[in-house]
Structure formats: structure tokens, C-alpha cells
Protein backbone atom coordinates (compact mmCIF):
# COMPACT_ATOMS: atom_id res chain seq x y z
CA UNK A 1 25.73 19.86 -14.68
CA UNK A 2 22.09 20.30 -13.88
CA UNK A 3 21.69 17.12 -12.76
CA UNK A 4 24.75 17.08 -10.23
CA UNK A 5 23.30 20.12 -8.70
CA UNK A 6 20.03 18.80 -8.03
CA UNK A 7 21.73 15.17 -6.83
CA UNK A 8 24.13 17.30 -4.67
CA UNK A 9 20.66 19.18 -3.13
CA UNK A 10 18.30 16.21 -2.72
CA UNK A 11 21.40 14.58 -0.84
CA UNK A 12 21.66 17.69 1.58
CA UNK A 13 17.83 17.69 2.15
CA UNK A 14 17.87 13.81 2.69
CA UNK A 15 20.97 14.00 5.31
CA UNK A 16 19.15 17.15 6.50
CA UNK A 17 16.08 15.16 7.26
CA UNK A 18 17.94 11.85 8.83
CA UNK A 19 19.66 14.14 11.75
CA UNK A 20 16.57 16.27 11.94
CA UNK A 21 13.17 14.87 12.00
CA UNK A 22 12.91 11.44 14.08
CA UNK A 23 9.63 10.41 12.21
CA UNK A 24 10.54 11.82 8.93
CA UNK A 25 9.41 15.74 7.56
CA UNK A 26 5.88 16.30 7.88
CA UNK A 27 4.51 18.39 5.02
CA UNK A 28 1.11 19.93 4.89
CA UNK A 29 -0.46 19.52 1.75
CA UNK A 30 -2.67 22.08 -0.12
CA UNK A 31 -5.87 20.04 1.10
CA UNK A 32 -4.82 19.98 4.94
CA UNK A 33 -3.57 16.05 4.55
CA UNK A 34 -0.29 15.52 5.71
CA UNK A 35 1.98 13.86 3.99
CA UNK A 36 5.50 12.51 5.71
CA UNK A 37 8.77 12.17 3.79
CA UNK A 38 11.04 9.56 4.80
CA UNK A 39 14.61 8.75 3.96
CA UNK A 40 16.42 5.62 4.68
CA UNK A 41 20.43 4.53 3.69
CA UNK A 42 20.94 2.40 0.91
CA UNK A 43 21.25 -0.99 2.85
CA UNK A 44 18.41 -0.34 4.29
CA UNK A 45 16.51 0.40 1.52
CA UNK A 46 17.69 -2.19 -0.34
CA UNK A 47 17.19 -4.85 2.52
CA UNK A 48 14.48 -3.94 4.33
CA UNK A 49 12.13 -1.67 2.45
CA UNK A 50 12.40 -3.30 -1.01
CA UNK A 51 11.44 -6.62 -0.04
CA UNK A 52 8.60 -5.81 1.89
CA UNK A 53 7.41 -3.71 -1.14
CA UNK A 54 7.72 -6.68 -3.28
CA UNK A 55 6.29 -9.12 -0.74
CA UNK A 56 3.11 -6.71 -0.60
CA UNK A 57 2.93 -6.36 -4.51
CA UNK A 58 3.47 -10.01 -4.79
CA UNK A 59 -0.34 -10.24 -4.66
CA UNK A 60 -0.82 -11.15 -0.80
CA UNK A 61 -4.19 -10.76 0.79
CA UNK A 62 -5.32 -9.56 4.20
CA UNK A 63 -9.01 -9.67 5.24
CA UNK A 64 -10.07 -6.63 5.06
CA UNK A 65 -8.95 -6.08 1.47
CA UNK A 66 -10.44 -4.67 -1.19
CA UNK A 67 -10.23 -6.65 -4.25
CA UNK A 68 -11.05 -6.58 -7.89
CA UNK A 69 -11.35 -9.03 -11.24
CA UNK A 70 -11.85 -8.20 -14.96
CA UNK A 71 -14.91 -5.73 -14.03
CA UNK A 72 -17.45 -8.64 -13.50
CA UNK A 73 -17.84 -9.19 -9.46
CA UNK A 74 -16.55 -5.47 -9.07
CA UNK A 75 -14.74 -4.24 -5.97
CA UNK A 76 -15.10 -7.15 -2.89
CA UNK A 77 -13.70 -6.45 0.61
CA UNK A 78 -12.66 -10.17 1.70
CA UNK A 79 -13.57 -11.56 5.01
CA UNK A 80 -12.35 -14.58 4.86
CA UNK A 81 -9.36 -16.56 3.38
CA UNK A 82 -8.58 -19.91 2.74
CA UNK A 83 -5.38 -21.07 0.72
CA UNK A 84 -6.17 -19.65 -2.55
CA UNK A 85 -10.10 -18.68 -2.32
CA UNK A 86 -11.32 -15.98 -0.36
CA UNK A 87 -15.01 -15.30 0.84
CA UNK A 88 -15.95 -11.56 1.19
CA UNK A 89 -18.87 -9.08 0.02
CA UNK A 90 -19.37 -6.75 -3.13
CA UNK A 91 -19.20 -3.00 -1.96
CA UNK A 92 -21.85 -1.81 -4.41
CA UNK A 93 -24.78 -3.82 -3.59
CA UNK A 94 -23.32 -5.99 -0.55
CA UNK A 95 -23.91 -9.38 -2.02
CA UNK A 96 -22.12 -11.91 0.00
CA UNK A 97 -19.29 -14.26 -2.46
CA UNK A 98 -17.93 -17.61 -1.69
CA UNK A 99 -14.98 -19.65 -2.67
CA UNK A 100 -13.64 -17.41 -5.55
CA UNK A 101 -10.03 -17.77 -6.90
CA UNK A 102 -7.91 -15.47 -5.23
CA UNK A 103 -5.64 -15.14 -8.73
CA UNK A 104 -8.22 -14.11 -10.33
CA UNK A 105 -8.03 -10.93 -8.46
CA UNK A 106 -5.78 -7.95 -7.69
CA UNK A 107 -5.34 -5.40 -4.65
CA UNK A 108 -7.30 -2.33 -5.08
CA UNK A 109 -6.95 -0.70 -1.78
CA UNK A 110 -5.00 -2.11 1.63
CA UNK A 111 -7.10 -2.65 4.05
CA UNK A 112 -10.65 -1.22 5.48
CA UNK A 113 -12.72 -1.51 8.90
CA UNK A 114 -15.02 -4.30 8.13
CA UNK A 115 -19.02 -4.18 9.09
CA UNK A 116 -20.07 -7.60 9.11
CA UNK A 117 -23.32 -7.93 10.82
């Protein structure tokens, strides 16, 4: 029963939200960040949002990523890719990398301003 109440009220807020807010509901957090809440219908959900989310988690990088191995290079924003090997710089001491194996590596964080000089 608990559970059919709270399905019954997350499915008011959602509808409440679709009619409602163009961009989605805007929430200030504690910290003064805003954070926006979205809702979408099932189809498109299902075929728009999911496969985007799986095409970005599928391990595709952007220059301007921040990367990572096993712990040795540590965290490397790449500037440059080419097929599987990427080029880019180590954000701890700013030592420049070349043709390393892009599977060795996963996504850390999306994408930052890069400062090549």
C-alpha cells in the first residue's frame, strides 16, 4: 500500500512538472547550487535519453576530457585524439603524454576549458 501511494504522488509531481515548468523544476540546494529536475514520457526516455546515456558510458572521448588508468599516469585532460590513442597532459604536474591507449582509460569528469599554451 505504501508503495502505491508514493507511485500515485511521484506521478502527480512528474505530470505536475511536465504542464508546469518549461525547463524542468529548479531547486535550490542547501549550498546555493541549483539543481533542475526533469521528467520525460516513457518513449522518450526509452528512445532518446537511454541511448545517449549508454552511448556516453560506452567509453567515448571528447578533448577536453579528463581521464584516468590503474593510478599510474593519474588524471590526464586529453587534447588530442586519434583512433584509439589520445595525446593530452597530467593535471598534477602538467607533463605532456603521447600516443597512450585510449582503453586503457576511463572518464573521470566530462569535459574542462583547456589551457594549452
Amino acid at each position: 500500500m505504501k508503495k502505491k501511494i508514493i507511485n500515485i504522488a511521484g506521478c502527480i509531481v512528474a505530470k505536475w512538472i511536465l504542464h508546469n515548468c518549461d525547463d524542468g523544476l529548479v531547486v535550490k540546494r542547501r549550498g546555493g547550487a541549483e539543481q533542475i529536475i526533469k521528467v520525460f514520457s516513457a518513449p522518450a526516455y526509452r528512445n532518446i535519453i537511454k541511448p545517449i546515456i549508454k552511448k556516453i558510458s560506452e567509453g567515448l572521448f571528447r578533448v577536453g576530457d579528463v581521464v584516468t588508468d590503474d593510478g599510474y599516469y593519474g588524471e590526464i585532460v586529453i587534447t588530442n585524439i586519434q583512433d584509439n590513442w589520445i595525446k593530452g597532459y597530467s593535471l598534477k604536474d602538467g607533463m605532456v603524454f603521447n600516443n597512450l591507449d585510449s582503453r586503457q582509460f576511463k572518464r573521470v569528469v566530462g569535459y574542462v576549458d583547456l589551457k594549452i599554451d
